[in-house]
C-alpha atoms as a PDB file:
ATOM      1  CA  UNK A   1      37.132 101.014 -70.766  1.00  0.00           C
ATOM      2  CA  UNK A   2      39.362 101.013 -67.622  1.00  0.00           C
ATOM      3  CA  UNK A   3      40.446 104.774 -68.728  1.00  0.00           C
ATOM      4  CA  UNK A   4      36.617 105.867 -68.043  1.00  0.00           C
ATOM      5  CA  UNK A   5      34.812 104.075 -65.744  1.00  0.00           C
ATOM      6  CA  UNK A   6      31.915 106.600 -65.881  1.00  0.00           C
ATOM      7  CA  UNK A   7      30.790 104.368 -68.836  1.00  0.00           C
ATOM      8  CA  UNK A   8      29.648 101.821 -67.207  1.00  0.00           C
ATOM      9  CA  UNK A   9      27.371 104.289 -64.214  1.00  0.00           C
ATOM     10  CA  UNK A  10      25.393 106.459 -67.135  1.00  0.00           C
ATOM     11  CA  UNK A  11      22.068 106.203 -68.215  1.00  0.00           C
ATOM     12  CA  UNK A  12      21.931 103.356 -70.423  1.00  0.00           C
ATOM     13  CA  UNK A  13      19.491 104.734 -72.997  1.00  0.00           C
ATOM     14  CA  UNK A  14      21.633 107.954 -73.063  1.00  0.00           C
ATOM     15  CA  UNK A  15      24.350 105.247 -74.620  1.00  0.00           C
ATOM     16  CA  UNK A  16      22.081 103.721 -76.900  1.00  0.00           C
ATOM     17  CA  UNK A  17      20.577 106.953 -78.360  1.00  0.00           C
ATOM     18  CA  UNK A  18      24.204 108.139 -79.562  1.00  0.00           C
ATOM     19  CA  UNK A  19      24.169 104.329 -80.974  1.00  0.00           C
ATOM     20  CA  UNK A  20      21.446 104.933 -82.673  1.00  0.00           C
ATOM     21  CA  UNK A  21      22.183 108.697 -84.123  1.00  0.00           C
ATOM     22  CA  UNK A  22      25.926 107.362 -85.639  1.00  0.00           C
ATOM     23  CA  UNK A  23      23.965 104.542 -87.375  1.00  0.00           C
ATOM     24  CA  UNK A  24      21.606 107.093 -88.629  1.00  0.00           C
ATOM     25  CA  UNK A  25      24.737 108.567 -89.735  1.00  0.00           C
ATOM     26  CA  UNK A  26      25.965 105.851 -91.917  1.00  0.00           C
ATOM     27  CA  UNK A  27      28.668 105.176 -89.154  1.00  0.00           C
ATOM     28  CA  UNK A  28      29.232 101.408 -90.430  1.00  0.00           C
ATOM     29  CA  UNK A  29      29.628  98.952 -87.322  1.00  0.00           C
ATOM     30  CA  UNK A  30      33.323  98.807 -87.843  1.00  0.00           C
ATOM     31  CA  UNK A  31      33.979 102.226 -87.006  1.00  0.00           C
ATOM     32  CA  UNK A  32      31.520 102.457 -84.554  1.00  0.00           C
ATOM     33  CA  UNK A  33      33.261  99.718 -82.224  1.00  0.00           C
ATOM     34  CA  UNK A  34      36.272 101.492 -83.010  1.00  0.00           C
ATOM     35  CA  UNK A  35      34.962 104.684 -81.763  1.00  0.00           C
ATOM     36  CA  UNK A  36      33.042 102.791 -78.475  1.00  0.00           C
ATOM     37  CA  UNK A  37      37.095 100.891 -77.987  1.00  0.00           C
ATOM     38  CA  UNK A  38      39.243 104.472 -78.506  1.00  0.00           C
ATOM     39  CA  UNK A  39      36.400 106.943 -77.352  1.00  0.00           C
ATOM     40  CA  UNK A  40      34.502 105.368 -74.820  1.00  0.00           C
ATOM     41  CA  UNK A  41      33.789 108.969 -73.148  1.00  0.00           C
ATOM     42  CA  UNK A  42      31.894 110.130 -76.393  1.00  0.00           C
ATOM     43  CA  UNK A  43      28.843 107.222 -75.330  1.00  0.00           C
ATOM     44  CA  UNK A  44      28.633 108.503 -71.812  1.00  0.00           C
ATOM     45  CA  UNK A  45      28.179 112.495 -72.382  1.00  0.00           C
ATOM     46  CA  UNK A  46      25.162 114.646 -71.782  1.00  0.00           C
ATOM     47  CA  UNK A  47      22.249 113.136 -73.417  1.00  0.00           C
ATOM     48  CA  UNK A  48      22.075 114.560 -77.228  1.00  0.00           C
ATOM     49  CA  UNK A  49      25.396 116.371 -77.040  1.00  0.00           C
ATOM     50  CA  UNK A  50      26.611 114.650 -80.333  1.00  0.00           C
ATOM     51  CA  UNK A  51      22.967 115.159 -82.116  1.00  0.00           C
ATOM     52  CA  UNK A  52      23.262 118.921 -80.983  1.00  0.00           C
ATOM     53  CA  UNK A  53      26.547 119.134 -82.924  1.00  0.00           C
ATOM     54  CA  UNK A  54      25.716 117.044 -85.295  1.00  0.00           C
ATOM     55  CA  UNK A  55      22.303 119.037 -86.503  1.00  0.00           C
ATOM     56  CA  UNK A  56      24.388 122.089 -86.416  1.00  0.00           C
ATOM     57  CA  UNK A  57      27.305 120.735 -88.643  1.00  0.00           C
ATOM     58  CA  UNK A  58      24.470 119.416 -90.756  1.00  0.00           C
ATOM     59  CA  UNK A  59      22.731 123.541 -90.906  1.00  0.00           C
ATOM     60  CA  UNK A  60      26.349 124.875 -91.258  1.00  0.00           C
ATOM     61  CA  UNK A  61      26.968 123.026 -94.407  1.00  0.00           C
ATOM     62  CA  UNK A  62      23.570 123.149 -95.752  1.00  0.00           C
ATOM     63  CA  UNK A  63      23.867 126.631 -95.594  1.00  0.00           C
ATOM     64  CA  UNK A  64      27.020 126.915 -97.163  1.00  0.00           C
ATOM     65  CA  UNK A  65      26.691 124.437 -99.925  1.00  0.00           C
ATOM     66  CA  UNK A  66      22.994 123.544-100.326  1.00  0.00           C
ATOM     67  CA  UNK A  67      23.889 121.039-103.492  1.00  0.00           C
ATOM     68  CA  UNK A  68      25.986 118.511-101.206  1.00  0.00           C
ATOM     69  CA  UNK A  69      25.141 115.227 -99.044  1.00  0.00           C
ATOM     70  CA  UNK A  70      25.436 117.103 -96.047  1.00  0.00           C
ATOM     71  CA  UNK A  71      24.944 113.507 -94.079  1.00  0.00           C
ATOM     72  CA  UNK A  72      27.884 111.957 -95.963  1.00  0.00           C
ATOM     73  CA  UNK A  73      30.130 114.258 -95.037  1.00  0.00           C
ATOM     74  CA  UNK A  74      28.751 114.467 -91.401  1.00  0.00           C
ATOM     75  CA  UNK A  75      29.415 110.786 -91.042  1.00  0.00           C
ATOM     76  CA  UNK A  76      33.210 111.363 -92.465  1.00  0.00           C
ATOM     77  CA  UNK A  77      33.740 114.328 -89.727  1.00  0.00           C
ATOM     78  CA  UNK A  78      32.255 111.435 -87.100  1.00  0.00           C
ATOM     79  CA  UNK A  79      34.909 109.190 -88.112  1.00  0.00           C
ATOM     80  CA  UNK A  80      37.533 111.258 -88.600  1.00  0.00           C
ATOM     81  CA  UNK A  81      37.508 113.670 -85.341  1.00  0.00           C
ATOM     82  CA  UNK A  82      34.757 112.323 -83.109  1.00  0.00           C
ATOM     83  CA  UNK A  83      36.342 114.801 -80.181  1.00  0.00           C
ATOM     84  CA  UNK A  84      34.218 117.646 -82.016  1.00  0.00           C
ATOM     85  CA  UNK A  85      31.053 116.039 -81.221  1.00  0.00           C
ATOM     86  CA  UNK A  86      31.901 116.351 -77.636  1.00  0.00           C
ATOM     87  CA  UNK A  87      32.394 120.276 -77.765  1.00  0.00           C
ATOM     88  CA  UNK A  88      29.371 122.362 -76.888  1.00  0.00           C
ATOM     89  CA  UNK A  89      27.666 124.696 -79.291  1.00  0.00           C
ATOM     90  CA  UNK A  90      29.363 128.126 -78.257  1.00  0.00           C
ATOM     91  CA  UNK A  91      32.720 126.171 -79.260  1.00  0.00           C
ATOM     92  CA  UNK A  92      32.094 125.199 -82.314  1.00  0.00           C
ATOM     93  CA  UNK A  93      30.556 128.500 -83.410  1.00  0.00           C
ATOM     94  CA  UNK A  94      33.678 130.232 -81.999  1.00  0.00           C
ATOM     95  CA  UNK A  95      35.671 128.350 -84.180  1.00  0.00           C
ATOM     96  CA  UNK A  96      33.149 129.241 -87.122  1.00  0.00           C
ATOM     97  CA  UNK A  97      33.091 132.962 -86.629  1.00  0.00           C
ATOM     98  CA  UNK A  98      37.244 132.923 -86.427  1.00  0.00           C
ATOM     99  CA  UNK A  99      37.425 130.600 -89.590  1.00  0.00           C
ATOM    100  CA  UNK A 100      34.822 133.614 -91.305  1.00  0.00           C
ATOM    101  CA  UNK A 101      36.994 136.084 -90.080  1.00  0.00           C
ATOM    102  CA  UNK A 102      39.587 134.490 -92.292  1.00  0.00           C
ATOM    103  CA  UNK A 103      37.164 134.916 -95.191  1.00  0.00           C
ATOM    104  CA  UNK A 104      36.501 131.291 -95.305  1.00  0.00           C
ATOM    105  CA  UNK A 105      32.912 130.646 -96.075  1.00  0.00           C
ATOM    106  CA  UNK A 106      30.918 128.804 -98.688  1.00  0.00           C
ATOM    107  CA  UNK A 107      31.741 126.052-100.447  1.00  0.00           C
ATOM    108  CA  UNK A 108      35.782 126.907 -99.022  1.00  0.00           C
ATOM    109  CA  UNK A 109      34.254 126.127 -95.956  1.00  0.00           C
ATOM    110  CA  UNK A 110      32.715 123.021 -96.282  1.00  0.00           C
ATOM    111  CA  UNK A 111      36.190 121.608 -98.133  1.00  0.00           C
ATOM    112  CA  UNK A 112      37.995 122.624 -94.957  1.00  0.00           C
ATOM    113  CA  UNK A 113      35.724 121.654 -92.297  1.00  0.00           C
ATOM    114  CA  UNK A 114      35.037 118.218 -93.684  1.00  0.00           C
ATOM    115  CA  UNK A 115      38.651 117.409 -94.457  1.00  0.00           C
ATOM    116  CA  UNK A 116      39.807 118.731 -91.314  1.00  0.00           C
ATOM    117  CA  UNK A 117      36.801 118.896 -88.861  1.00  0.00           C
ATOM    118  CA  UNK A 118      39.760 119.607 -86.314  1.00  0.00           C
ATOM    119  CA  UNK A 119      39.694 123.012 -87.252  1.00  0.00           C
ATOM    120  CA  UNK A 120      35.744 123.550 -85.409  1.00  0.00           C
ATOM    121  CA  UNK A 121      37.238 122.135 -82.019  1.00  0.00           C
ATOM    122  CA  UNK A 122      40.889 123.183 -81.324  1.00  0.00           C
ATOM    123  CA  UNK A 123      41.853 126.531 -79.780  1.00  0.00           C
ATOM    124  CA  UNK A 124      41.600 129.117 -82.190  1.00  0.00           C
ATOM    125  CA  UNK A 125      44.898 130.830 -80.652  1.00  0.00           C
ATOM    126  CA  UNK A 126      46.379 127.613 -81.748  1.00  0.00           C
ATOM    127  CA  UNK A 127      44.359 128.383 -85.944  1.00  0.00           C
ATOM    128  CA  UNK A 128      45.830 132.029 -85.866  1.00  0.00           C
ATOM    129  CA  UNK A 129      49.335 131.011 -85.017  1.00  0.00           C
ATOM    130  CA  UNK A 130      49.107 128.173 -87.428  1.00  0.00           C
ATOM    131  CA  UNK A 131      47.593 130.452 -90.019  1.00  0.00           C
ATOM    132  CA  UNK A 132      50.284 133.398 -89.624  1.00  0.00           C
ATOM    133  CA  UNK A 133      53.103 131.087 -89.985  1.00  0.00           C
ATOM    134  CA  UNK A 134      51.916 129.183 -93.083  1.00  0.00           C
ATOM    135  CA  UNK A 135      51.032 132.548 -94.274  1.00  0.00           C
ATOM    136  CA  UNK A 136      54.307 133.981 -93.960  1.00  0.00           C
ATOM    137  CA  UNK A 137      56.330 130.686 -95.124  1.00  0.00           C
ATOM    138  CA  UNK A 138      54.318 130.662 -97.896  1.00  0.00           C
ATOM    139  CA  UNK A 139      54.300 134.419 -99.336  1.00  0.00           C
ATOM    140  CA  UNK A 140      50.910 134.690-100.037  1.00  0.00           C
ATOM    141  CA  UNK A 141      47.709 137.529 -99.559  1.00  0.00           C
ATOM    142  CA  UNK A 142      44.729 136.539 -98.009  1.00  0.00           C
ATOM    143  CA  UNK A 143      42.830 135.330-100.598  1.00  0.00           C
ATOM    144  CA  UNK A 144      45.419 133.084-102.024  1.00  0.00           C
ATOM    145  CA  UNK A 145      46.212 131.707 -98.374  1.00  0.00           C
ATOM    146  CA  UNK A 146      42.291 130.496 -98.643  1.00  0.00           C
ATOM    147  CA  UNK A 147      42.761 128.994-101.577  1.00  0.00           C
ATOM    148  CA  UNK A 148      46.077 127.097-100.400  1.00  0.00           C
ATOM    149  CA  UNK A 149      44.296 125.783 -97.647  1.00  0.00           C
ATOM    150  CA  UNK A 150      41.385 124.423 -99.329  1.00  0.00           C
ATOM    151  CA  UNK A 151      43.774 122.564-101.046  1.00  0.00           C
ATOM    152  CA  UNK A 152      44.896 120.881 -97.634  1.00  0.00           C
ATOM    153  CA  UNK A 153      43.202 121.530 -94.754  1.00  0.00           C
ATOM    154  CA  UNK A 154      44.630 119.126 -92.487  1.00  0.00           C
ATOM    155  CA  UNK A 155      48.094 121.657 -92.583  1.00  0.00           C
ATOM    156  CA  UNK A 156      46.328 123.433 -89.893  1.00  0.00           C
ATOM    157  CA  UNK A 157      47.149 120.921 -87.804  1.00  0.00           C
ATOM    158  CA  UNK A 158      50.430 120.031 -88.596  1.00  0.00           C
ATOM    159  CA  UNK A 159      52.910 120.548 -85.703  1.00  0.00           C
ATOM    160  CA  UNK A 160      55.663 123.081 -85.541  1.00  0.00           C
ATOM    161  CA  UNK A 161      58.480 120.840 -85.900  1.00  0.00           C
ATOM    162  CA  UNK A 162      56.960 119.308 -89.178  1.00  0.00           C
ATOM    163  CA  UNK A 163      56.331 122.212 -90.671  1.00  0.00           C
ATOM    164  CA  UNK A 164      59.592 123.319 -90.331  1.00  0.00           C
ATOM    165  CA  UNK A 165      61.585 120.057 -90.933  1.00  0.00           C
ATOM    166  CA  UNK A 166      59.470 120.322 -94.403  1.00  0.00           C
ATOM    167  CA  UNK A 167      59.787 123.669 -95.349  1.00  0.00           C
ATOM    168  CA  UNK A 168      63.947 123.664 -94.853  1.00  0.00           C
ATOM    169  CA  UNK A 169      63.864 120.316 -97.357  1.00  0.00           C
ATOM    170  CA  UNK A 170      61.913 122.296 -99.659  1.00  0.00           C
ATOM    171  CA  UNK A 171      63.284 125.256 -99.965  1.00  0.00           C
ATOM    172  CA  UNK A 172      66.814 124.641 -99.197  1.00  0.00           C
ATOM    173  CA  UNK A 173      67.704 121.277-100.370  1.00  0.00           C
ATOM    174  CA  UNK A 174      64.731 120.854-103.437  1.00  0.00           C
ATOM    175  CA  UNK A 175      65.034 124.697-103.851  1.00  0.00           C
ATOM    176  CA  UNK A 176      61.280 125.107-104.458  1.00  0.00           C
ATOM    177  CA  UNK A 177      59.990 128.826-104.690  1.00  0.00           C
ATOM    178  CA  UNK A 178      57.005 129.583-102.006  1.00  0.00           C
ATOM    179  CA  UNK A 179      54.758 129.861-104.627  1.00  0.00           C
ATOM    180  CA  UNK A 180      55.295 126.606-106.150  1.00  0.00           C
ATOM    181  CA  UNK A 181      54.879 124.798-102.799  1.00  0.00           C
ATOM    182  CA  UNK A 182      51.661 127.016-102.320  1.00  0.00           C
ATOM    183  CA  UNK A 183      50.183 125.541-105.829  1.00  0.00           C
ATOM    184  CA  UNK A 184      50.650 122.065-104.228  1.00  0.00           C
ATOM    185  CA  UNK A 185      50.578 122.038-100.311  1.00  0.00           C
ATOM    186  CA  UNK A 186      49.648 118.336-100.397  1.00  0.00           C
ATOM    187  CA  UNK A 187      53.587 117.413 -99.995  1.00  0.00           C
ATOM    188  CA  UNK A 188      53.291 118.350 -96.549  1.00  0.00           C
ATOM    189  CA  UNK A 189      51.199 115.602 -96.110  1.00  0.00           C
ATOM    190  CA  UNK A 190      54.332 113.213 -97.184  1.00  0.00           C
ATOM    191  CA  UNK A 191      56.857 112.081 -94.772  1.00  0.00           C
ATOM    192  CA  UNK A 192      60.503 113.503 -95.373  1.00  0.00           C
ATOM    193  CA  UNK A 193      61.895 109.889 -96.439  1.00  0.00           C
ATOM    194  CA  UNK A 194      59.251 110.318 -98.989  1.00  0.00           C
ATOM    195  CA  UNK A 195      60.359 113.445-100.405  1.00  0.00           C
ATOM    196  CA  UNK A 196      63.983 112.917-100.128  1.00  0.00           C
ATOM    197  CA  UNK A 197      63.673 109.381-102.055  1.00  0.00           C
ATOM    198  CA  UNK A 198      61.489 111.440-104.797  1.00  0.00           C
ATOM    199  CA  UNK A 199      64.142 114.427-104.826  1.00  0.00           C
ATOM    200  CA  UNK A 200      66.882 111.442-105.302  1.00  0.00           C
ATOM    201  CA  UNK A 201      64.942 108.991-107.578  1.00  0.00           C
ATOM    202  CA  UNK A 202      64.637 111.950-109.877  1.00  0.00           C
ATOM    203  CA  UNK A 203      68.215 113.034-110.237  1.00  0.00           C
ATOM    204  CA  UNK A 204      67.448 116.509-108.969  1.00  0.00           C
END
């Protein structure tokens, strides 16, 4: 609390409204104490800021894949990247039109944005970059560099350094192909200790 004083000069019932939205949220009161001890600033914003972006994750999803619990995966993105309920509208919908622009929509959309809500709220400079060098790395047209990245969103946000550290292992120790990594881009969510004690335990 020390790192944002401002907490403790708002509005109380602006606090206790956001309480009261997360709970509506199925936020259980675990996370919610960890969000109020490692996110203090989200409780002290302008008024309905976090039910603005919440109702419009809710209509982006909804509109994308009317057949799923839109409020179960709302309450995942609120636990897993509460910074995007701090962005404003204009944001978010930045990062929507750029992520269409892709030719990411329907239910691809709703896979990536609830596995890595990250990709509504950083710098879309940051997404193109990221998306070019994955793309390139990986071989693949546009459509299949969709499909990779439903697969695993969160590589969107993996740094440079990781990427590469994981790519050289890959391809020049394991001697994968691009296209077999591409069919399974979830071991770039392992460490390298991880993949090096697979490559050995194996014999390879």
């Amino acid at each position: 609390m020390q790192r944002v004083p401002k907490f403790f000069t708002s509005a109380p019932y602006i606090s206790e409204s956001i309480v009261q939205y997360m709970i509506g949220t199925g936020v259980s009161s675990k996370n919610l104490r960890n969000l109020l001890i490692f996110s203090p600033s989200l409780f002290y914003r302008v008024k309905g800021r976090p039910q603005q972006i919440g109702n419009l994750l809710l209509s982006i999803i909804q509109e994308h894949q009317p057949d799923v619990d839109a409020t179960s995966i709302l309450a995942h993105m609120l636990r897993n990247d509460i910074k995007l309920f701090n962005r404003t509208e204009k944001e978010v919908k930045r990062n929507l039109r750029f992520l269409n622009e892709l030719g990411i929509e329907g239910t691809n959309l709703v896979k990536i944005i609830h596995y890595c809500p990250s990709a509504l709220r950083i710098g879309t400079d940051f997404l193109q970059q990221r998306w070019s060098y994955l793309q390139e790395r990986f071989e693949l047209e546009d459509k299949d560099m969709v499909e990779c990245v439903v697969k695993y969103p969160r590589i969107l946000t993996h740094t440079d350094d990781k990427l590469k550290e994981k790519f050289d292992f890959l391809y020049d120790t394991a001697g994968f192909r691009p296209a077999d990594i591409a069919k399974n881009p979830r071991l770039f969510e392992r460490s390298i200790p991880h993949l090096k004690g697979r490559y050995e335990f194996f014999g390879i």
